[in-house]
Protein backbone atom coordinates (compact mmCIF):
# COMPACT_ATOMS: atom_id res chain seq x y z
CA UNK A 1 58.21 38.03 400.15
CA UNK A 2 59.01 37.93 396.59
CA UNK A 3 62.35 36.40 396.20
CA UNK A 4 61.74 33.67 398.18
CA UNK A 5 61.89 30.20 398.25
CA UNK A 6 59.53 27.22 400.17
CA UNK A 7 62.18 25.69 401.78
CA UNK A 8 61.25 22.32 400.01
CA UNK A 9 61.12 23.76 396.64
CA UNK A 10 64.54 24.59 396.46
CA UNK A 11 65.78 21.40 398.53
CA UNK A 12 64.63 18.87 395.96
CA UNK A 13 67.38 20.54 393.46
CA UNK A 14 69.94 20.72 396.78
CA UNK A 15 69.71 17.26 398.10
CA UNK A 16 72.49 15.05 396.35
CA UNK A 17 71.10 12.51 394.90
CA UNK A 18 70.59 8.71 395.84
CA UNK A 19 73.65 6.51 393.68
CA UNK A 20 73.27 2.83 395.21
CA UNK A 21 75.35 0.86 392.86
CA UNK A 22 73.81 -1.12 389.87
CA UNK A 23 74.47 -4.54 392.18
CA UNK A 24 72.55 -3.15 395.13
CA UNK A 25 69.82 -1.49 392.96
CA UNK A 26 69.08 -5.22 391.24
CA UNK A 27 69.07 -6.74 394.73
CA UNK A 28 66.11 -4.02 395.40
CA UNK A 29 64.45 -4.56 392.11
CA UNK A 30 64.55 -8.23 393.20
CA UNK A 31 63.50 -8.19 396.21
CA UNK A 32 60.32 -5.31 396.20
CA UNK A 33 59.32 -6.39 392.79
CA UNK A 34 60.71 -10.38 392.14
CA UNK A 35 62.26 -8.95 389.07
CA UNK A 36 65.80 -10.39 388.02
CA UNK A 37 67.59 -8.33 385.17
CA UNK A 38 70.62 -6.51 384.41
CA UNK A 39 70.85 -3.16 385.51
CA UNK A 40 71.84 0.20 383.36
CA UNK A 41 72.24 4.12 385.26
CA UNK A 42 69.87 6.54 383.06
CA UNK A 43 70.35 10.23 383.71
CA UNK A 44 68.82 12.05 386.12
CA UNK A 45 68.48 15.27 388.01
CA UNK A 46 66.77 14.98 391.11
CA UNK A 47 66.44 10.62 391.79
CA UNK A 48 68.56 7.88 390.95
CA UNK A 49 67.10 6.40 388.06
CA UNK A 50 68.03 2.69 386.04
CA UNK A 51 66.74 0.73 383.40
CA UNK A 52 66.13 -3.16 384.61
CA UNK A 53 66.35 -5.38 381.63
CA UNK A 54 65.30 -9.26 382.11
CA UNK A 55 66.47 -12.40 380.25
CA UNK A 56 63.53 -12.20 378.10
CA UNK A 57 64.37 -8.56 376.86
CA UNK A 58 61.46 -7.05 379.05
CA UNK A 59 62.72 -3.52 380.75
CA UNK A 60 61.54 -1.04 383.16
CA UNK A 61 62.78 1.87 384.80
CA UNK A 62 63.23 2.00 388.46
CA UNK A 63 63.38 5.40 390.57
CA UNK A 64 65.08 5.46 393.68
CA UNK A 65 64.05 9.14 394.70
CA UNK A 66 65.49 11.66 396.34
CA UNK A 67 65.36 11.43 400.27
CA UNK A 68 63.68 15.85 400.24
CA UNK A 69 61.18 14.73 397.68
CA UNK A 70 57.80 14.53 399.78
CA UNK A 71 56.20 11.24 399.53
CA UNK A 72 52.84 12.82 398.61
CA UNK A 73 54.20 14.49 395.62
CA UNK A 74 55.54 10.94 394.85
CA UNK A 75 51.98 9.88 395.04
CA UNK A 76 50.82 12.63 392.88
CA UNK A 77 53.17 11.51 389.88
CA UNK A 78 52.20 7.82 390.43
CA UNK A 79 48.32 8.95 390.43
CA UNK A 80 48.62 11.05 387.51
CA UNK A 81 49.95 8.45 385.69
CA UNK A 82 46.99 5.98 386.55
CA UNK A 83 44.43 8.60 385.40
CA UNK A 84 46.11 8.72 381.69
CA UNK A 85 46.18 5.35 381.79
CA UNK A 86 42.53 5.30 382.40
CA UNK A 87 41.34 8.45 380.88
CA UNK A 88 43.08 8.25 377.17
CA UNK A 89 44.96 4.25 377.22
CA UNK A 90 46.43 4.77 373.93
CA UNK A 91 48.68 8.09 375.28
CA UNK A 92 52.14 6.39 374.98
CA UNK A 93 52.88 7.09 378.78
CA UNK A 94 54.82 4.76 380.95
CA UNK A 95 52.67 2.74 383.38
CA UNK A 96 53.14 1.78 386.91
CA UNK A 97 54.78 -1.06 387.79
CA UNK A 98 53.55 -3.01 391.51
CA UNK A 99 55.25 -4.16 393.59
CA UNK A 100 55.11 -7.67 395.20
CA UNK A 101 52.14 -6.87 397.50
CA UNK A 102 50.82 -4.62 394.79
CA UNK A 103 51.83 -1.46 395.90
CA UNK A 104 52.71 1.88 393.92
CA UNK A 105 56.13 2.09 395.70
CA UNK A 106 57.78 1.18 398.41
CA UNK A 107 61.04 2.84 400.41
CA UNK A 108 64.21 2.04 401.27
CA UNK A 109 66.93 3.51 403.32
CA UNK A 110 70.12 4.33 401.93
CA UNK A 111 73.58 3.53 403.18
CA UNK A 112 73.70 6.93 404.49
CA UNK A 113 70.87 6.72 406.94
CA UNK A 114 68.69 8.25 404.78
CA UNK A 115 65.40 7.50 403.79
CA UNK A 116 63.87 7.72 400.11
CA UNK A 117 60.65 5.97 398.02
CA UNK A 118 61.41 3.29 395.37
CA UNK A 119 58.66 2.67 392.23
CA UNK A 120 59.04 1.29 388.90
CA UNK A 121 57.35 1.95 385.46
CA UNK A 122 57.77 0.25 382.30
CA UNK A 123 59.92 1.11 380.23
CA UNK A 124 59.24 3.20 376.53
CA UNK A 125 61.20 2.19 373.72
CA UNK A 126 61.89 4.96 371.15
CA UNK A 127 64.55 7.84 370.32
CA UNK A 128 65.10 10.48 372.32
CA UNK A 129 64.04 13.88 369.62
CA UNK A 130 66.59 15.67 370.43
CA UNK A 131 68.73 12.84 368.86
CA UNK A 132 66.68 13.53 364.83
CA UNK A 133 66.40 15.85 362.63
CA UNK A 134 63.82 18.61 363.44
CA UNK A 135 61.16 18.89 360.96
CA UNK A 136 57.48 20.77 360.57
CA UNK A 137 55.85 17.32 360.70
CA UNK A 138 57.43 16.45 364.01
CA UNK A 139 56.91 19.49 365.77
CA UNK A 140 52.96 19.64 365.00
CA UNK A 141 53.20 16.18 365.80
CA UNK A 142 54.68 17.33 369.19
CA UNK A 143 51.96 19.80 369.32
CA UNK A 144 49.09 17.65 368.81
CA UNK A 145 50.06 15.00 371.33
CA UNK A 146 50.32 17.26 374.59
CA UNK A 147 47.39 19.29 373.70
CA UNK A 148 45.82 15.46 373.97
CA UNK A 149 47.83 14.61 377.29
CA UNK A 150 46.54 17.69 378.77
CA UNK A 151 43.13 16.86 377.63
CA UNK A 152 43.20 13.44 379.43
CA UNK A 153 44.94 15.26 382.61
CA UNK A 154 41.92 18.04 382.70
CA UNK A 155 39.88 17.60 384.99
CA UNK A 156 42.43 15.55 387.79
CA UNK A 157 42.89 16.11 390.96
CA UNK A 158 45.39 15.00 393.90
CA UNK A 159 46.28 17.20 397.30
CA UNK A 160 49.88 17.34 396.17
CA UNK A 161 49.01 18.43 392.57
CA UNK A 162 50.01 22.52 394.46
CA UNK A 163 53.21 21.67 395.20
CA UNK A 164 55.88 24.17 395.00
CA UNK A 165 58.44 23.83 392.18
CA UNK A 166 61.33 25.89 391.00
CA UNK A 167 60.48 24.74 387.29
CA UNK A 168 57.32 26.81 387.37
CA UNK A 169 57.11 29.79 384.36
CA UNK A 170 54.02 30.91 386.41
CA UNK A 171 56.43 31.40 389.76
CA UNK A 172 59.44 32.77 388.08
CA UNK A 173 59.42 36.16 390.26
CA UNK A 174 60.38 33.74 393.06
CA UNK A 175 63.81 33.26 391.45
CA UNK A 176 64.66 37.56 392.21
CA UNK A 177 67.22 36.25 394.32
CA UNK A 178 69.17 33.77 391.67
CA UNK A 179 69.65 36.99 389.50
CA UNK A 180 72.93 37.96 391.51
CA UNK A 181 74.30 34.36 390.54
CA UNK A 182 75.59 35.34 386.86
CA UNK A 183 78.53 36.58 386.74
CA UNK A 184 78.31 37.89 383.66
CA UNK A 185 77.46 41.55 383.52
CA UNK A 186 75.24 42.17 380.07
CA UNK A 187 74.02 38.50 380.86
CA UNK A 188 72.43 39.52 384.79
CA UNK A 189 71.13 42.40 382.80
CA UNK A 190 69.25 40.99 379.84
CA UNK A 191 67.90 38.51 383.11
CA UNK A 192 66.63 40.98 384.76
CA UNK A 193 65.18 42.93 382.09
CA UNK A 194 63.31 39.67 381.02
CA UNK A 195 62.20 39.31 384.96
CA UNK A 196 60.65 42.78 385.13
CA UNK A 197 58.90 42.00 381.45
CA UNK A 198 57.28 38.67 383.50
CA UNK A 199 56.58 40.80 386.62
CA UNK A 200 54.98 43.88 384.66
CA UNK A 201 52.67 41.74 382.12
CA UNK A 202 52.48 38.21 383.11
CA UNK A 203 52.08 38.16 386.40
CA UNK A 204 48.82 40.43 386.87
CA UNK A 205 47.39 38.17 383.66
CA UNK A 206 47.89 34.68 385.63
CA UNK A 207 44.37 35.17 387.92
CA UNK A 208 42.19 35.28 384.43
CA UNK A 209 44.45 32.12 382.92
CA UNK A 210 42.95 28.15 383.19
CA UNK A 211 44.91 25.88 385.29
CA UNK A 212 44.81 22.13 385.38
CA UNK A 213 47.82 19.83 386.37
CA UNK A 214 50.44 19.79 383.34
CA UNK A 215 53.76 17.59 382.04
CA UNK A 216 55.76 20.68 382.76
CA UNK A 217 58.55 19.15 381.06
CA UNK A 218 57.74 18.33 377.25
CA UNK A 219 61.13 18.96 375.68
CA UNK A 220 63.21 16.48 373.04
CA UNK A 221 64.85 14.60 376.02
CA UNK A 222 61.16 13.36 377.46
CA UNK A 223 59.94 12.69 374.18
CA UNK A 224 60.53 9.48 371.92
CA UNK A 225 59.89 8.89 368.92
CA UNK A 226 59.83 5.80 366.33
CA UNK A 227 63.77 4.66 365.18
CA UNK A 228 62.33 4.80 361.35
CA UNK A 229 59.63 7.15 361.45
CA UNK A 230 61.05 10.40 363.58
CA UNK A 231 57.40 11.82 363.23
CA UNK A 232 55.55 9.28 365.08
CA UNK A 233 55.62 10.06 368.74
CA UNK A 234 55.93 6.70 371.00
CA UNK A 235 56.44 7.74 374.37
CA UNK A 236 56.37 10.52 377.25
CA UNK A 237 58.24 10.32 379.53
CA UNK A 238 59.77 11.94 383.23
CA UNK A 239 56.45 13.20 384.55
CA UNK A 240 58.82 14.34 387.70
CA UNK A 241 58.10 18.36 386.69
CA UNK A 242 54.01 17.92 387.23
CA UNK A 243 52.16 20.49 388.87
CA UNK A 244 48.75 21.95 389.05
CA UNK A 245 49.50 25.32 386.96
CA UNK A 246 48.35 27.95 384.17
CA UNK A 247 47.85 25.50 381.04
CA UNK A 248 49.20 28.33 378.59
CA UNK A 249 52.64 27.56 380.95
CA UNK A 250 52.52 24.20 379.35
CA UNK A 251 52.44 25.55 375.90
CA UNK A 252 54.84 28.04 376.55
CA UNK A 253 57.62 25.91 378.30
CA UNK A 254 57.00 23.17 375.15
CA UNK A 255 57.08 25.79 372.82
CA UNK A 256 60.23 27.76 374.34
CA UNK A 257 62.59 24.29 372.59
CA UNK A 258 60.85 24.88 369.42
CA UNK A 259 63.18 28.43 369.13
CA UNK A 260 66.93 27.14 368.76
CA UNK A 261 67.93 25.77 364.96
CA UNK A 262 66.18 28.05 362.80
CA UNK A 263 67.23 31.46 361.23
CA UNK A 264 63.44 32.37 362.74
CA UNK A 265 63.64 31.92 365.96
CA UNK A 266 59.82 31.73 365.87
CA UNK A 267 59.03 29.08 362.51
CA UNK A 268 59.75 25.85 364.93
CA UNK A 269 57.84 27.23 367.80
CA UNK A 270 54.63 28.50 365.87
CA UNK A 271 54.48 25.08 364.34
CA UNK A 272 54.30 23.65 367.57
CA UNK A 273 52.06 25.93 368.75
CA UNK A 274 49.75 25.84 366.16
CA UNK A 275 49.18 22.29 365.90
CA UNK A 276 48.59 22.52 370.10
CA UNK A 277 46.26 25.52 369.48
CA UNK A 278 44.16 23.79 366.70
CA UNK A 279 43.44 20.50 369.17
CA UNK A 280 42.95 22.68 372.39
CA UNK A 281 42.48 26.16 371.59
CA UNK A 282 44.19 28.93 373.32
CA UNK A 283 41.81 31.68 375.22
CA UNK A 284 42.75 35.05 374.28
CA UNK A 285 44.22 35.80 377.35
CA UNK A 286 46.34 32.51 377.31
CA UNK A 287 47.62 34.36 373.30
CA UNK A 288 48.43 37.88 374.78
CA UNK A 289 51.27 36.38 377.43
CA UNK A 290 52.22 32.81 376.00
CA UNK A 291 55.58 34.04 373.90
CA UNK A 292 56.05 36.15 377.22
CA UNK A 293 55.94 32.78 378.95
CA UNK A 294 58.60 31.10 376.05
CA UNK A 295 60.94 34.08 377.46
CA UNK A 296 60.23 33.56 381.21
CA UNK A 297 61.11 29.59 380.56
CA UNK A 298 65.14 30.63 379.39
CA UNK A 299 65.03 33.05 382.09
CA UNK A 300 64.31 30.43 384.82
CA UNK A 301 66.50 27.67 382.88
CA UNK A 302 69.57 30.07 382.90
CA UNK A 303 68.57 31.23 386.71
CA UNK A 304 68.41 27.36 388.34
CA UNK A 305 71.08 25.66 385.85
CA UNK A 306 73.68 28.82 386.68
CA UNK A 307 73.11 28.20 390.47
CA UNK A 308 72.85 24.53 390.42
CA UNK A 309 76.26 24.25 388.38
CA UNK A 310 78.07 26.01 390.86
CA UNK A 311 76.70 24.01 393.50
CA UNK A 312 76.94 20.54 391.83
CA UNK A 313 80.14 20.89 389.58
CA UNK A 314 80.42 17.04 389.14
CA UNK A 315 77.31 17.07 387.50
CA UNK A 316 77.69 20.82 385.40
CA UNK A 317 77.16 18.75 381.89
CA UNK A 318 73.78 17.51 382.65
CA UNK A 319 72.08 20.85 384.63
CA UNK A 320 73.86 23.04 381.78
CA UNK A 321 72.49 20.90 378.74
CA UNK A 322 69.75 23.96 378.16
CA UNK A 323 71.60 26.93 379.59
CA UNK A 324 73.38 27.81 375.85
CA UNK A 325 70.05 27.45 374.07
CA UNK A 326 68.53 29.63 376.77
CA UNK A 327 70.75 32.19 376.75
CA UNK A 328 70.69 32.29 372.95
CA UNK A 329 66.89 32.54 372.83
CA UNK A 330 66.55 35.60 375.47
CA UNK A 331 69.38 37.41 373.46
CA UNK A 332 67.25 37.11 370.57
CA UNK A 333 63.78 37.69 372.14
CA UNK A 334 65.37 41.23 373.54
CA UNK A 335 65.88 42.74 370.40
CA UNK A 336 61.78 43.01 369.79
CA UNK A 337 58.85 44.73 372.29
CA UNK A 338 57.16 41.54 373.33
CA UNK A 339 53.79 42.88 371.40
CA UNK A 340 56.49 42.07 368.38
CA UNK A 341 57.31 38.68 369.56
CA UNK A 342 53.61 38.03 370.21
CA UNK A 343 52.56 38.86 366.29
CA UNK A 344 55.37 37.19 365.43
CA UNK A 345 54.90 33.48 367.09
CA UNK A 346 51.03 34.09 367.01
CA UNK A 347 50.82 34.86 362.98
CA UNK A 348 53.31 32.07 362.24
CA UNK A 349 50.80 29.55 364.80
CA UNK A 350 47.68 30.64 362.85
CA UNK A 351 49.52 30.20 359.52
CA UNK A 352 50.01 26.76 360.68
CA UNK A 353 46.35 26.08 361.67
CA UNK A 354 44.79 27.19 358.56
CA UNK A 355 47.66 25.36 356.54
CA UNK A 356 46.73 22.09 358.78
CA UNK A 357 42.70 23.17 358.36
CA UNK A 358 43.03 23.17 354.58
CA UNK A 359 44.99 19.58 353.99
């Protein structure tokens, strides 16, 4: 059936959240990992997550997960990782952090009764992008950098990689039945005009597309840059999105950021792509549907942020930070036929190759 949902799909975005407080998450860090440091909430959607910083200035990152998230998809994250480590060492990713018998995680129970996986990973220093000043320079930067992180995740493998995820661009027809969510009248329109564009021309192209395990989540929260050099990349982070998928969803759901704070809505994101497209070209195929795919990511951001906000009002600010941006994009995406919006990122990307090509 179209509209629905695998019942643990939609249950890792359902399941509150684990919030030990900071004393009882240092006496965990202590006692799985020996580690003795102050302890700091970071945001999160899905786990409880904290940076552990030790008297010597060292930090990490410790993520108690949430109790629906299947352990093997756990694994998957913690495996992926390992292969970038080993497959391209100088990708600024975090790395996994042992435990005291030298495990990948471990589990705890919470006060609740229930039961939820524990691991650590160091911890990136940088600035958040979305906290500098877009430029060209940055966004090729952006470009380059994934088209290299899914060069060194080509080619990996793990049984959990298939996992079933709402934040999917390639499984957006499953989300029919969030359409009835908005309120808003011209809004659950312009959605569902945007779904039937996915369902019409995407969907039948996805068979012919390559797939490969992918970030899934490259945006300017998850990616850090240097405090006096906002061009040079230094970390990514939150692989919690990962799933084997079509690789031109990558692009697309990178790209999709790249729209909001221009008078073009396409000049940021044809940077990007270009600079992705001239270190790991796109198949013609991957071309004809990736702007569709830019469209298809706001149409699943407003879909899951308008139903999780209702659900999960105390924490509206965070699952909303996108939805304005998202909206904004599809309102401007509507107003062309998507050959249009094709030309339009596609001629700016190549301008950007051949620019890039000739310095």
């Amino acid at each position: 059936m179209m509209a629905g949902n695998p019942p643990h799909a939609e249950a890792a975005l359902s399941t509150t959240a684990p919030s030990l407080p900071p004393n009882d998450v240092g006496r965990l860090v202590r006692r799985l990992y020996g580690i003795e440091g102050a302890v700091t909430p970071l945001a999160g959607e899905r786990d409880q997550n904290c940076r552990i910083e030790t008297a010597d200035g060292t930090r990490y990152v410790v993520k108690i997960g949430n109790p629906s998230e299947p352990v093997p998809v756990v694994d998957f994250q913690i495996a992926a990782l390992e292969h970038i480590a080993r497959a391209s060492a100088r990708l600024p990713v975090p790395r996994v952090v042992r435990t005291l018998d030298g495990q990948a995680r471990a589990a705890t129970v919470l006060p609740d009764g229930r039961r939820c996986t524990v691991r650590m990973l160091s911890y990136l220093d940088g600035i958040q992008i979305r906290e500098t000043p877009r430029t060209a320079a940055q966004r090729r930067a952006m470009g380059t950098l994934l088209a290299r992180l899914d060069q060194a995740l080509h080619g990996f493998a793990h049984p959990a990689a298939t996992h079933d995820l709402l934040w999917n661009v390639a499984a957006a027809h499953r989300l029919v039945d969030k359409l009835g969510g908005i309120m808003d009248a011209p809004r659950r329109a312009l959605a569902e005009a945007f779904m039937r564009r996915f369902i019409d021309h995407v969907l039948p192209r996805l068979g012919s597309v390559r797939a490969q395990v992918i970030h899934n989540d490259y945006h300017f929260y998850n990616v850090l840059v240097a405090p006096g050099d906002h061009e040079r990349i230094v970390g990514i982070i939150d692989f919690g999105d990962m799933l084997h998928a079509p690789l031109v969803g990558e692009v697309a759901t990178a790209a999709a950021f790249h729209m909001t704070g221009n008078a073009d809505p396409f000049e940021g994101s044809a940077q990007f792509v270009g600079a992705y497209h001239a270190a790991l070209p796109l198949a013609a195929v991957e071309q004809e549907i990736v702007a569709d795919l830019m469209a298809t990511r706001h149409l699943i951001t407003v879909l899951i942020s308008e139903w999780r906000a209702a659900r999960y009002p105390e924490n509206r600010a965070y699952i909303m930070r996108h939805n304005p941006a998202a909206w904004e994009a599809l309102t401007q995406m509507a107003d062309m036929s998507r050959n249009e919006a094709r030309d339009r990122l596609l001629t700016e990307a190549r301008k950007g190759t051949a620019n890039e090509q000739h310095h």
